[in-house]
C-alpha atoms as a PDB file:
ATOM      1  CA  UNK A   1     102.328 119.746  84.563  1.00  0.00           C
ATOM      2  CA  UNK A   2     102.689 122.800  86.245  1.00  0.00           C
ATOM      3  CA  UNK A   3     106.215 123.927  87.362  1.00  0.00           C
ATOM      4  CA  UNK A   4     104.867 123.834  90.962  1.00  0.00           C
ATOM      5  CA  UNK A   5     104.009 120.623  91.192  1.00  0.00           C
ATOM      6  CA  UNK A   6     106.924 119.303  89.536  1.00  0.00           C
ATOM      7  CA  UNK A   7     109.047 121.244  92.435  1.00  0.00           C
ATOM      8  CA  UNK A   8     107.067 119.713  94.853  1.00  0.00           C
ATOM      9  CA  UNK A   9     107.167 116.084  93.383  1.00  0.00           C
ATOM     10  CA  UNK A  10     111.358 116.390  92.952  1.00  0.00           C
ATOM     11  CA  UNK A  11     110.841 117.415  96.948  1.00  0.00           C
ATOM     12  CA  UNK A  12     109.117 114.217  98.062  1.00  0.00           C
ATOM     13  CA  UNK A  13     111.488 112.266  95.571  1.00  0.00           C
ATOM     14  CA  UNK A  14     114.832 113.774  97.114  1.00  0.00           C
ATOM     15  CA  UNK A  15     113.337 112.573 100.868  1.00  0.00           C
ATOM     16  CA  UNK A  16     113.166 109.163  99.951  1.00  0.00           C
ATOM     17  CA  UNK A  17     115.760 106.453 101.186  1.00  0.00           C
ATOM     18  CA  UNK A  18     116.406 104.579  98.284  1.00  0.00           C
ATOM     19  CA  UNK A  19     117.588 100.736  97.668  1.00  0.00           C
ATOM     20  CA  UNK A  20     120.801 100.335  96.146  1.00  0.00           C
ATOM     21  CA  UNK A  21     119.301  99.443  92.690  1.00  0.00           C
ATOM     22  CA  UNK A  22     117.292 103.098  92.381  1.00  0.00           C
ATOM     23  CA  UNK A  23     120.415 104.902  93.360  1.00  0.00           C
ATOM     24  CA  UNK A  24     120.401 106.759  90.085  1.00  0.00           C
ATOM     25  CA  UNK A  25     116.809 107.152  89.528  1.00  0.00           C
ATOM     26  CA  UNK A  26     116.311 110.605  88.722  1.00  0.00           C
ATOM     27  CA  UNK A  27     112.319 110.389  89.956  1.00  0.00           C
ATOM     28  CA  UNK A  28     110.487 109.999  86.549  1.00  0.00           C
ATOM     29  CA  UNK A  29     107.277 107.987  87.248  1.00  0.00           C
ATOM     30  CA  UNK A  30     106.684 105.991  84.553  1.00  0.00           C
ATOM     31  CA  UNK A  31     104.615 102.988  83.480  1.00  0.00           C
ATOM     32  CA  UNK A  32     107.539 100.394  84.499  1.00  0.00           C
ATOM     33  CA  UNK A  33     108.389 102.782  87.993  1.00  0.00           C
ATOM     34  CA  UNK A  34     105.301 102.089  88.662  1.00  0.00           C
ATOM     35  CA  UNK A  35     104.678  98.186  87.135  1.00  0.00           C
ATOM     36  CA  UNK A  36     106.662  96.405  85.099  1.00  0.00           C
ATOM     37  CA  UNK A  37     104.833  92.875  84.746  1.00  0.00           C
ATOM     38  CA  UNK A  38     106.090  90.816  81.662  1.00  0.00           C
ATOM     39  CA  UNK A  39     105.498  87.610  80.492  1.00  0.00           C
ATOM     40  CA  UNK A  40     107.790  84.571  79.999  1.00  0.00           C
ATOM     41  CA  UNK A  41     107.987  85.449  76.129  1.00  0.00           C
ATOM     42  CA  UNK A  42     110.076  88.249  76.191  1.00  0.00           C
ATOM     43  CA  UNK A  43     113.204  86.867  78.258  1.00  0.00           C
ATOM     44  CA  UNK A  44     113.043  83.967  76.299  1.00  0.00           C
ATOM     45  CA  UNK A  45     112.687  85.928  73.178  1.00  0.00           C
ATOM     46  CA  UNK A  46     115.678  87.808  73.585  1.00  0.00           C
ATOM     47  CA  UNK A  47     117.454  84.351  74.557  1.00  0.00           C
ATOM     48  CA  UNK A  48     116.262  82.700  71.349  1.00  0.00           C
ATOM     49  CA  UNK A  49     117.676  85.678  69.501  1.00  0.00           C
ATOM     50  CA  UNK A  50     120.887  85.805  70.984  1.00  0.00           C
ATOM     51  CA  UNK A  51     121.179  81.967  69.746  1.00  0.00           C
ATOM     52  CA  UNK A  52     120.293  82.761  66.269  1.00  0.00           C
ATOM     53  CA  UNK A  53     122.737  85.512  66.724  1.00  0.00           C
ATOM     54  CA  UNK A  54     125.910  83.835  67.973  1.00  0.00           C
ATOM     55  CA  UNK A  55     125.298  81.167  65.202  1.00  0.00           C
ATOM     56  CA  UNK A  56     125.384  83.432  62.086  1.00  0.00           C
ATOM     57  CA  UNK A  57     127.994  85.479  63.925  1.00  0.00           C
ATOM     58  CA  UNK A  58     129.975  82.247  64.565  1.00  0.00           C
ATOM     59  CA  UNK A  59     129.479  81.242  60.966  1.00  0.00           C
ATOM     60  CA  UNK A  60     130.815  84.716  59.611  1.00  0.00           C
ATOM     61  CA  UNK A  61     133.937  84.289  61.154  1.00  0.00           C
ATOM     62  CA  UNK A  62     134.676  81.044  60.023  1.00  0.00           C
ATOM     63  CA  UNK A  63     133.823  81.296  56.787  1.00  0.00           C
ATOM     64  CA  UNK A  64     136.408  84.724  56.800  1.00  0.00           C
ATOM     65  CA  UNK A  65     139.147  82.450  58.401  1.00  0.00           C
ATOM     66  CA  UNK A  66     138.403  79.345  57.378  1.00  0.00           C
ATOM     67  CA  UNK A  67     140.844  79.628  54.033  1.00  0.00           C
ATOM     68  CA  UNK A  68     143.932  81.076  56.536  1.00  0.00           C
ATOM     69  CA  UNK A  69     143.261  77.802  59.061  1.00  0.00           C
ATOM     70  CA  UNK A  70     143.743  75.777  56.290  1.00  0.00           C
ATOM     71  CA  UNK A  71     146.967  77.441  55.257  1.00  0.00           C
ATOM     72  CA  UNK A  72     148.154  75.867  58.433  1.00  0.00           C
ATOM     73  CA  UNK A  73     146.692  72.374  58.398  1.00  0.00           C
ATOM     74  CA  UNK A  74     143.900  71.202  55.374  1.00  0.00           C
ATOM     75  CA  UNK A  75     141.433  69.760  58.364  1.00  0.00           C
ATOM     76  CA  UNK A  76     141.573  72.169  60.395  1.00  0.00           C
ATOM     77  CA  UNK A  77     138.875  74.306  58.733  1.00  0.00           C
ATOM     78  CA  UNK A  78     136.628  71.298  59.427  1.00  0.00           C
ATOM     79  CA  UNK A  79     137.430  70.333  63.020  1.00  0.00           C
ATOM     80  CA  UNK A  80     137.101  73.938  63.856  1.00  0.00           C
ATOM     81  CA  UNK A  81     133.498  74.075  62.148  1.00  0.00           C
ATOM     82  CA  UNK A  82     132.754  70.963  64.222  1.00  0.00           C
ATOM     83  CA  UNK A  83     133.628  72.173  67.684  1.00  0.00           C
ATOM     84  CA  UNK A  84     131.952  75.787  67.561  1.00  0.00           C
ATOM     85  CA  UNK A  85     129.003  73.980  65.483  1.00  0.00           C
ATOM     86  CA  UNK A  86     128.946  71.562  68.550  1.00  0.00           C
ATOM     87  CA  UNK A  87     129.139  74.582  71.000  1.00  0.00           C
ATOM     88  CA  UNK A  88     126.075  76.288  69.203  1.00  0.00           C
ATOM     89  CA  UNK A  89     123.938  72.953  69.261  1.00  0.00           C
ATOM     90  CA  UNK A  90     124.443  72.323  72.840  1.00  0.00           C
ATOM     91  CA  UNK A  91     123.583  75.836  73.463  1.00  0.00           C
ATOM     92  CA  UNK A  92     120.321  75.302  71.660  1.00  0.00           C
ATOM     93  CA  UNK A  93     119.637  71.667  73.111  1.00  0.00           C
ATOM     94  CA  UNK A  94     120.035  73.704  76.415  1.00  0.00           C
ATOM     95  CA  UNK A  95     117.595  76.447  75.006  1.00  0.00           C
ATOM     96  CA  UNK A  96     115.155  73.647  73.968  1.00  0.00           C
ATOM     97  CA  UNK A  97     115.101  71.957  77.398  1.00  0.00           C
ATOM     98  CA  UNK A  98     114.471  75.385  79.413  1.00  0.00           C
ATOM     99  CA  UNK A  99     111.455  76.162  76.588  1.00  0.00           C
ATOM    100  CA  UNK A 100     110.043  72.174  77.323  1.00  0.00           C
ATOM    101  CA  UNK A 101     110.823  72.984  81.563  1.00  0.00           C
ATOM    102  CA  UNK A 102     108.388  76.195  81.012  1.00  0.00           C
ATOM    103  CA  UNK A 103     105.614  74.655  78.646  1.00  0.00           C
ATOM    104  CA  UNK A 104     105.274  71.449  80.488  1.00  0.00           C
ATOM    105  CA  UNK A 105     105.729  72.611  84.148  1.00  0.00           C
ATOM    106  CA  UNK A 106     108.130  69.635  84.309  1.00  0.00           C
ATOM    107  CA  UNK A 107     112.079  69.715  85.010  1.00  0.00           C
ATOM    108  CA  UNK A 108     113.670  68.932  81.719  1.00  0.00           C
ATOM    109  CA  UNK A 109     117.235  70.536  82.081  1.00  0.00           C
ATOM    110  CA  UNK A 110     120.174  68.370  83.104  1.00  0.00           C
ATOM    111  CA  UNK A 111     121.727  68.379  86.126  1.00  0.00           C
ATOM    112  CA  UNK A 112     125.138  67.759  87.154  1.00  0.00           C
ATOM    113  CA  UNK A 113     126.061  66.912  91.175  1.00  0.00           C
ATOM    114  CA  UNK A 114     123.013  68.515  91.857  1.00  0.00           C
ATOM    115  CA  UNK A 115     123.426  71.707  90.207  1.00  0.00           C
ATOM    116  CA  UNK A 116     121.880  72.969  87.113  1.00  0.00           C
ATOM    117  CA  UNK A 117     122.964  74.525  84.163  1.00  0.00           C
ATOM    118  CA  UNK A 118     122.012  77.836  85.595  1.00  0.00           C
ATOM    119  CA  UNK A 119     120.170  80.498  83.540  1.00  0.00           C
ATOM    120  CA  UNK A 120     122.439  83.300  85.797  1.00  0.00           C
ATOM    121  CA  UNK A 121     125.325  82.879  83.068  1.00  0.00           C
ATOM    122  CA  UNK A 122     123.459  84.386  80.069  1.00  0.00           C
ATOM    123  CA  UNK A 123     121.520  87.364  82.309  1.00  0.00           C
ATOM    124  CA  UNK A 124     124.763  89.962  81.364  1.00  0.00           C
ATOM    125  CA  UNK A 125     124.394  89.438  77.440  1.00  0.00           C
ATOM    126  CA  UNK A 126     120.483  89.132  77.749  1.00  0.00           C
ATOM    127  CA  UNK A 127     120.234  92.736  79.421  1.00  0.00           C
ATOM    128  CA  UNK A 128     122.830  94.279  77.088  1.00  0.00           C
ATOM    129  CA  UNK A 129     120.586  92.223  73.947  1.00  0.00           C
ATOM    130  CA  UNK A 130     117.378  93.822  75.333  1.00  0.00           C
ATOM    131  CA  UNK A 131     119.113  97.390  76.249  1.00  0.00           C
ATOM    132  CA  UNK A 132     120.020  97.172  72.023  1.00  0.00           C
ATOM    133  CA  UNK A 133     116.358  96.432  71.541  1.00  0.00           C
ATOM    134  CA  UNK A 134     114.742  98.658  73.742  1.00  0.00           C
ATOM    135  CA  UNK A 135     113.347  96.524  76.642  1.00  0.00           C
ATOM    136  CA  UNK A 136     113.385  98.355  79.807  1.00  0.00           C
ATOM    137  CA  UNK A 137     115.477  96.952  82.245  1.00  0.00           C
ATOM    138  CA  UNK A 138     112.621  96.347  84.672  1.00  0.00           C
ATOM    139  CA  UNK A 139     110.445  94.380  82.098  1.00  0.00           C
ATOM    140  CA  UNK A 140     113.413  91.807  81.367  1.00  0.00           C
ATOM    141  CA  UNK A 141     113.665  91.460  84.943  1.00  0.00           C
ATOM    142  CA  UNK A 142     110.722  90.991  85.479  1.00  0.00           C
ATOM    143  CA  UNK A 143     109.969  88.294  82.956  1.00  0.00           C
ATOM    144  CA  UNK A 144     113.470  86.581  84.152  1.00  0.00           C
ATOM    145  CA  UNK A 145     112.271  86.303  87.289  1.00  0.00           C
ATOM    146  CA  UNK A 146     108.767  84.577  86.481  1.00  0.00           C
ATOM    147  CA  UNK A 147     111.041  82.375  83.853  1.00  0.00           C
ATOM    148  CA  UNK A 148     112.781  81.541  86.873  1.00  0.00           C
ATOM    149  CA  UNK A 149     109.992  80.734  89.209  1.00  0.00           C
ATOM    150  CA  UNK A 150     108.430  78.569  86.946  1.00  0.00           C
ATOM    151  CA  UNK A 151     111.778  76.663  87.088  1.00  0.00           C
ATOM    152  CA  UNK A 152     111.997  76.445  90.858  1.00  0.00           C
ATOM    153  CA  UNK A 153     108.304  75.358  90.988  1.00  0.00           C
ATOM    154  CA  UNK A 154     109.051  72.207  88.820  1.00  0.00           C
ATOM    155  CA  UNK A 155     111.564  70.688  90.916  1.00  0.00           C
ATOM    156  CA  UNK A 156     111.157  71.971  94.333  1.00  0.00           C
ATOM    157  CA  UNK A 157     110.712  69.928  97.343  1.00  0.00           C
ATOM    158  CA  UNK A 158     108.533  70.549 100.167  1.00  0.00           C
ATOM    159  CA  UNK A 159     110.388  72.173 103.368  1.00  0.00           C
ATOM    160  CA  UNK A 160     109.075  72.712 106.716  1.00  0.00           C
ATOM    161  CA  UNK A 161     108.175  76.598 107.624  1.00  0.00           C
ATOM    162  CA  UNK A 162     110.998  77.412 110.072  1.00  0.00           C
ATOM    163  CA  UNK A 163     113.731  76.229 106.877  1.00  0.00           C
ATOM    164  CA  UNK A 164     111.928  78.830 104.877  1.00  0.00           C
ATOM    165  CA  UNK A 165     112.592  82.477 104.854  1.00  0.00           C
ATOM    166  CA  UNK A 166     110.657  85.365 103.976  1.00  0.00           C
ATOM    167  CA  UNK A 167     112.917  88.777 102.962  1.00  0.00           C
ATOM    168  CA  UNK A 168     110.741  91.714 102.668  1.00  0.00           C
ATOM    169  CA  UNK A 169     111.711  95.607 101.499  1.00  0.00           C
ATOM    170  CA  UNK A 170     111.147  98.414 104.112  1.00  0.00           C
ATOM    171  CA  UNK A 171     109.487 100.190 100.857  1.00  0.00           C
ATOM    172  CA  UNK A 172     105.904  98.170 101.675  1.00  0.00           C
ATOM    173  CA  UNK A 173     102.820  99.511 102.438  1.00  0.00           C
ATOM    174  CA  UNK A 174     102.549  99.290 106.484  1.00  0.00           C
ATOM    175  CA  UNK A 175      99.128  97.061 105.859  1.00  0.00           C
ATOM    176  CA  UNK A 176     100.871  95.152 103.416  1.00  0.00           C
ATOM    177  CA  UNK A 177     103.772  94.750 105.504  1.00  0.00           C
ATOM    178  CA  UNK A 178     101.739  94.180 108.453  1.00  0.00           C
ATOM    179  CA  UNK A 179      99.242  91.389 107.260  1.00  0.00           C
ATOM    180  CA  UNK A 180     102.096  89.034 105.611  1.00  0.00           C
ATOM    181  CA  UNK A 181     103.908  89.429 108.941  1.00  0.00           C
ATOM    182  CA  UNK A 182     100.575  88.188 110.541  1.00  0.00           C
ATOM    183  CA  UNK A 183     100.692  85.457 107.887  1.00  0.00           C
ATOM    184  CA  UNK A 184     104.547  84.265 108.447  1.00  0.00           C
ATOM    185  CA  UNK A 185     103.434  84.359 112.022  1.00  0.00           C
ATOM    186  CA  UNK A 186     101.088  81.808 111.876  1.00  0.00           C
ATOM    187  CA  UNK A 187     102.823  79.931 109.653  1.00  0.00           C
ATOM    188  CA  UNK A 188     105.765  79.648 112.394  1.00  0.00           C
ATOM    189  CA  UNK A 189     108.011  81.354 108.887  1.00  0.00           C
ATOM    190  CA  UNK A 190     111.045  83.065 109.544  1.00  0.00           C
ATOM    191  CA  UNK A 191     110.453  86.961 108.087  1.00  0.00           C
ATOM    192  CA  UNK A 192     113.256  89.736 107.885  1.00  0.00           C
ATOM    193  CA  UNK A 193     112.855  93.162 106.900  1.00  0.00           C
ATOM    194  CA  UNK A 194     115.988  94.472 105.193  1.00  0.00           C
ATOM    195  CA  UNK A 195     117.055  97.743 103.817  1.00  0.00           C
ATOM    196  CA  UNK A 196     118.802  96.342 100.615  1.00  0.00           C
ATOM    197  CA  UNK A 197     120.582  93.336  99.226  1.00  0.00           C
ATOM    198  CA  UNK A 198     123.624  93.653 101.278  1.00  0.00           C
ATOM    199  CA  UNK A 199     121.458  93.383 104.488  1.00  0.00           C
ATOM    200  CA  UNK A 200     119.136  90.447 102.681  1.00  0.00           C
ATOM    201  CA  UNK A 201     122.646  88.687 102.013  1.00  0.00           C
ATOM    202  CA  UNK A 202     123.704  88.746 105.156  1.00  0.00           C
ATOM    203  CA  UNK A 203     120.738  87.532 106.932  1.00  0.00           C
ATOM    204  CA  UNK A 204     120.508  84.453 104.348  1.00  0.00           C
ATOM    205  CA  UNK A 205     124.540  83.840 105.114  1.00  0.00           C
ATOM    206  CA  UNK A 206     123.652  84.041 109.306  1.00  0.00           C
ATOM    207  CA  UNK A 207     120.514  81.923 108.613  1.00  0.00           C
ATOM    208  CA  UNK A 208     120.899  79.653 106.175  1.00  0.00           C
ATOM    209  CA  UNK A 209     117.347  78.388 105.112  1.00  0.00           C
ATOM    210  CA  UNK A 210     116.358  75.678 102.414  1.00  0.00           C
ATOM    211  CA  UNK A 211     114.233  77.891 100.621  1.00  0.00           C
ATOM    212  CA  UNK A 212     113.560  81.384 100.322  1.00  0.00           C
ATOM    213  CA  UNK A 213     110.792  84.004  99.192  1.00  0.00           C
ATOM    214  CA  UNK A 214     112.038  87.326  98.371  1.00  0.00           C
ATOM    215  CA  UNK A 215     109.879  90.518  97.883  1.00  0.00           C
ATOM    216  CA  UNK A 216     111.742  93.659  96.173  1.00  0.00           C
ATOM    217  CA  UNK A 217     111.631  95.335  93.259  1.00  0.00           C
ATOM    218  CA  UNK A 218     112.911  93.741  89.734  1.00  0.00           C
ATOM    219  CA  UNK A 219     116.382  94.900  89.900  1.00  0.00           C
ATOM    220  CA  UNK A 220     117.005  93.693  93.622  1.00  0.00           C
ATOM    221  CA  UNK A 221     115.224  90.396  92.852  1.00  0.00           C
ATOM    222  CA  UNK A 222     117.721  89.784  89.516  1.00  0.00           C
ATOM    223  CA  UNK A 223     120.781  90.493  91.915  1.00  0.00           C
ATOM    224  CA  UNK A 224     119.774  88.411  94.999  1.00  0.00           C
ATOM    225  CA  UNK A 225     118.513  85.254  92.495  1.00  0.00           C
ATOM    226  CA  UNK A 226     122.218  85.254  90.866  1.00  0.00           C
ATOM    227  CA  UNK A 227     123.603  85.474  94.112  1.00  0.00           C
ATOM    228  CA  UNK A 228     121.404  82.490  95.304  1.00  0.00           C
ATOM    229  CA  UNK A 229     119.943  80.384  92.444  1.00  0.00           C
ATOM    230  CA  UNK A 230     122.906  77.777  92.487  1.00  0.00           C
ATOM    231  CA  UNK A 231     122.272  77.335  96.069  1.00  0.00           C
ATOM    232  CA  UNK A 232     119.046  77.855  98.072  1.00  0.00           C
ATOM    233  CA  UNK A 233     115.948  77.736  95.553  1.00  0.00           C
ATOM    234  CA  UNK A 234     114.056  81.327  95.674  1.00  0.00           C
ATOM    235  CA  UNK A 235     110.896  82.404  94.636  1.00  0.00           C
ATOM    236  CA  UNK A 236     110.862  86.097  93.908  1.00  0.00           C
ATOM    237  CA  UNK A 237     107.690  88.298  94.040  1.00  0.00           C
ATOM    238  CA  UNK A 238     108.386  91.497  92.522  1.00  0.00           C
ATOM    239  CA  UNK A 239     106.702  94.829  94.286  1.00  0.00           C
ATOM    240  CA  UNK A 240     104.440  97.081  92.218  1.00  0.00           C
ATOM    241  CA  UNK A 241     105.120 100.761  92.867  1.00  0.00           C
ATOM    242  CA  UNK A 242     101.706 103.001  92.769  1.00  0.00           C
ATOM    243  CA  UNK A 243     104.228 105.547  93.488  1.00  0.00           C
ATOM    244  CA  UNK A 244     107.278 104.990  92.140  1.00  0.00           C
ATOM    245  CA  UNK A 245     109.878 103.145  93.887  1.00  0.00           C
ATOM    246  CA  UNK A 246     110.408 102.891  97.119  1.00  0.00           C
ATOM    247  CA  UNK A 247     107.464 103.871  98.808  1.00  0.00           C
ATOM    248  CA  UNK A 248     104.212 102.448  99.775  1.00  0.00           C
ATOM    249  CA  UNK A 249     104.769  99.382  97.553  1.00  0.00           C
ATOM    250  CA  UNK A 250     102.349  96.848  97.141  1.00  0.00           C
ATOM    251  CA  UNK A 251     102.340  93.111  96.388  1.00  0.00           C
ATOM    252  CA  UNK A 252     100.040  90.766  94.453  1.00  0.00           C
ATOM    253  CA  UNK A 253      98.643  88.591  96.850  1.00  0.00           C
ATOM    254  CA  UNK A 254      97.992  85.728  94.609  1.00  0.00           C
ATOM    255  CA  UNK A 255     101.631  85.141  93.734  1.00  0.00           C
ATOM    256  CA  UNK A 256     102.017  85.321  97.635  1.00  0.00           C
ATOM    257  CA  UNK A 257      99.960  82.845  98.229  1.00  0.00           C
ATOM    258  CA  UNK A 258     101.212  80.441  95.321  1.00  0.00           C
ATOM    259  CA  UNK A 259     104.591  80.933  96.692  1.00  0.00           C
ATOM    260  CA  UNK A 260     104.254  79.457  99.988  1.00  0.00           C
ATOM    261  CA  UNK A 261     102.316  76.760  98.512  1.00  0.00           C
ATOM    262  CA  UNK A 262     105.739  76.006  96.859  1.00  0.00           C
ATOM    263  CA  UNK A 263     107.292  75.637  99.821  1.00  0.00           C
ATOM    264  CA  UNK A 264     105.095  74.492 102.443  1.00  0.00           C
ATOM    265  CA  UNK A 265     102.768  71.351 102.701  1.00  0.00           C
ATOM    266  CA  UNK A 266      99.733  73.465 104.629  1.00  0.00           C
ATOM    267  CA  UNK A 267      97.780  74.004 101.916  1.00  0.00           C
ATOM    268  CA  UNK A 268      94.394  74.709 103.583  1.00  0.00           C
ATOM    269  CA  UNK A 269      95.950  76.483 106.257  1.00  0.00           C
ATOM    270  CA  UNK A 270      97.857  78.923 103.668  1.00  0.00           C
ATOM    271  CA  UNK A 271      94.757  79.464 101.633  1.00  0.00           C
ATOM    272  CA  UNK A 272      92.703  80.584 104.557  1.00  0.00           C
ATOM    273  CA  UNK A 273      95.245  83.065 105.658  1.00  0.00           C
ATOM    274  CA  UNK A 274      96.080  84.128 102.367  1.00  0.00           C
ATOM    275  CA  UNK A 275      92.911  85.254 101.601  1.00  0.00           C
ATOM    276  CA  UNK A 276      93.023  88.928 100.568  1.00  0.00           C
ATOM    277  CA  UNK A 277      89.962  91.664 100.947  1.00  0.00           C
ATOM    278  CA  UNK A 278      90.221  94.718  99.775  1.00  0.00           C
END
């Protein structure tokens, strides 16, 4: 590229207001600035592997320490081997119900006073697993947040369209930005534009729907479902960037669509709106 053009692309970079997540973006536009759509596989391949993992690692160790422990007490190698095996198995068991949730569109994972077993504990050793294996940050998120979805579709229940909010980025296109406020308007849906997650946080905490759809980009989404997940269920739609982040984003209207049908119990009325022409 000629040295021109790269001065004049740092230029247009530098004017930009970024969201807290692209602070340290240095401006590269690459193939996940731009769109950085995954499947389910790979978030649940790196979970499956961190599994394997923590059972051979888990083995190591007690096989090392397992003469010392019984030094101290002759069963004690054994009840040890019993509770971490136990540990690992419910781990898996927990693992084999989220993989059953996903396949059969059906909930599967077990709930306790309402809550479930969240997936938000594992995301910090997950990102620091794919970092080691060369996932982008953006892909992982991304395919965390369709795992996630998927989830929230199977056990949802319908809400009426003033208990659901819509959180969108300033970063949108203006004719994106315009036609799904159009849509939310018709649809009597509460819709905020925010500036970042502290904003979107605060709006949810004044508000307090029963359901939420959030548009952002990958690394917002993963921050505002942790904050969320345990509490209000959330459908995130993440932005793709023809020009990097944070500007002139663009959504897939298809996920849109399916995302109020989550929600909402207009069906017809949703399709006909949602209807995108290019």
């Amino acid at each position: 590229m000629p040295q021109n053009q790269k001065t004049n692309l740092s230029v247009k970079v530098s004017d930009r207001k970024l969201g807290g997540e692209w602070e340290n973006w240095q401006g590269d536009i690459d193939y996940t600035a731009m769109d950085s759509s995954s499947g389910k596989r790979i978030f649940m391949g790196v979970l499956l592997l961190i599994w394997i993992s923590w059972g051979g690692i888990a083995s190591l160790i007690w096989y090392l320490i397992s003469p010392r422990l019984a030094q101290f007490y002759p069963a004690l190698p054994l009840i040890t081997a019993i509770i971490t095996g136990s540990i690992w198995i419910g781990l898996g068991l927990w693992f084999g119900l989220l993989a059953l949730s996903l396949i059969t569109r059906r909930d599967f994972l077990i709930h306790f006073r309402g809550r479930t077993f969240s997936l938000t504990f594992i995301i910090p050793i997950a990102f620091r697993t794919g970092s080691r294996l060369g996932i982008s940050r953006d892909r992982l998120s991304n395919s965390f947040v369709n795992v996630s979805n998927l989830l929230i579709r199977t056990r949802v229940r319908k809400v009426l369209p003033e208990q659901l909010m819509i959180i969108l980025p300033r970063c949108l296109h203006k004719n994106v930005l315009g036609r799904i406020q159009s849509i939310s308007k018709s649809l009597c849906i509460p819709t905020y534009i925010v500036s970042g997650g502290s904003k979107a946080r605060q709006v949810i905490i004044e508000n307090r729907p029963k359901a939420l759809i959030g548009v952002a980009c990958e690394r917002d989404l993963l921050s505002g479902i942790q904050d969320v997940l345990n509490k209000i269920p959330v459908i995130g739609i993440p932005n793709i960037r023809p020009e990097g982040p944070c500007k002139n984003t663009e959504i897939n209207w298809i996920d849109f669509e399916n995302a109020l049908l989550t929600f909402l119990d207009q069906d017809a009325k949703i399709k006909e709106l949602c209807v995108f022409r290019s």
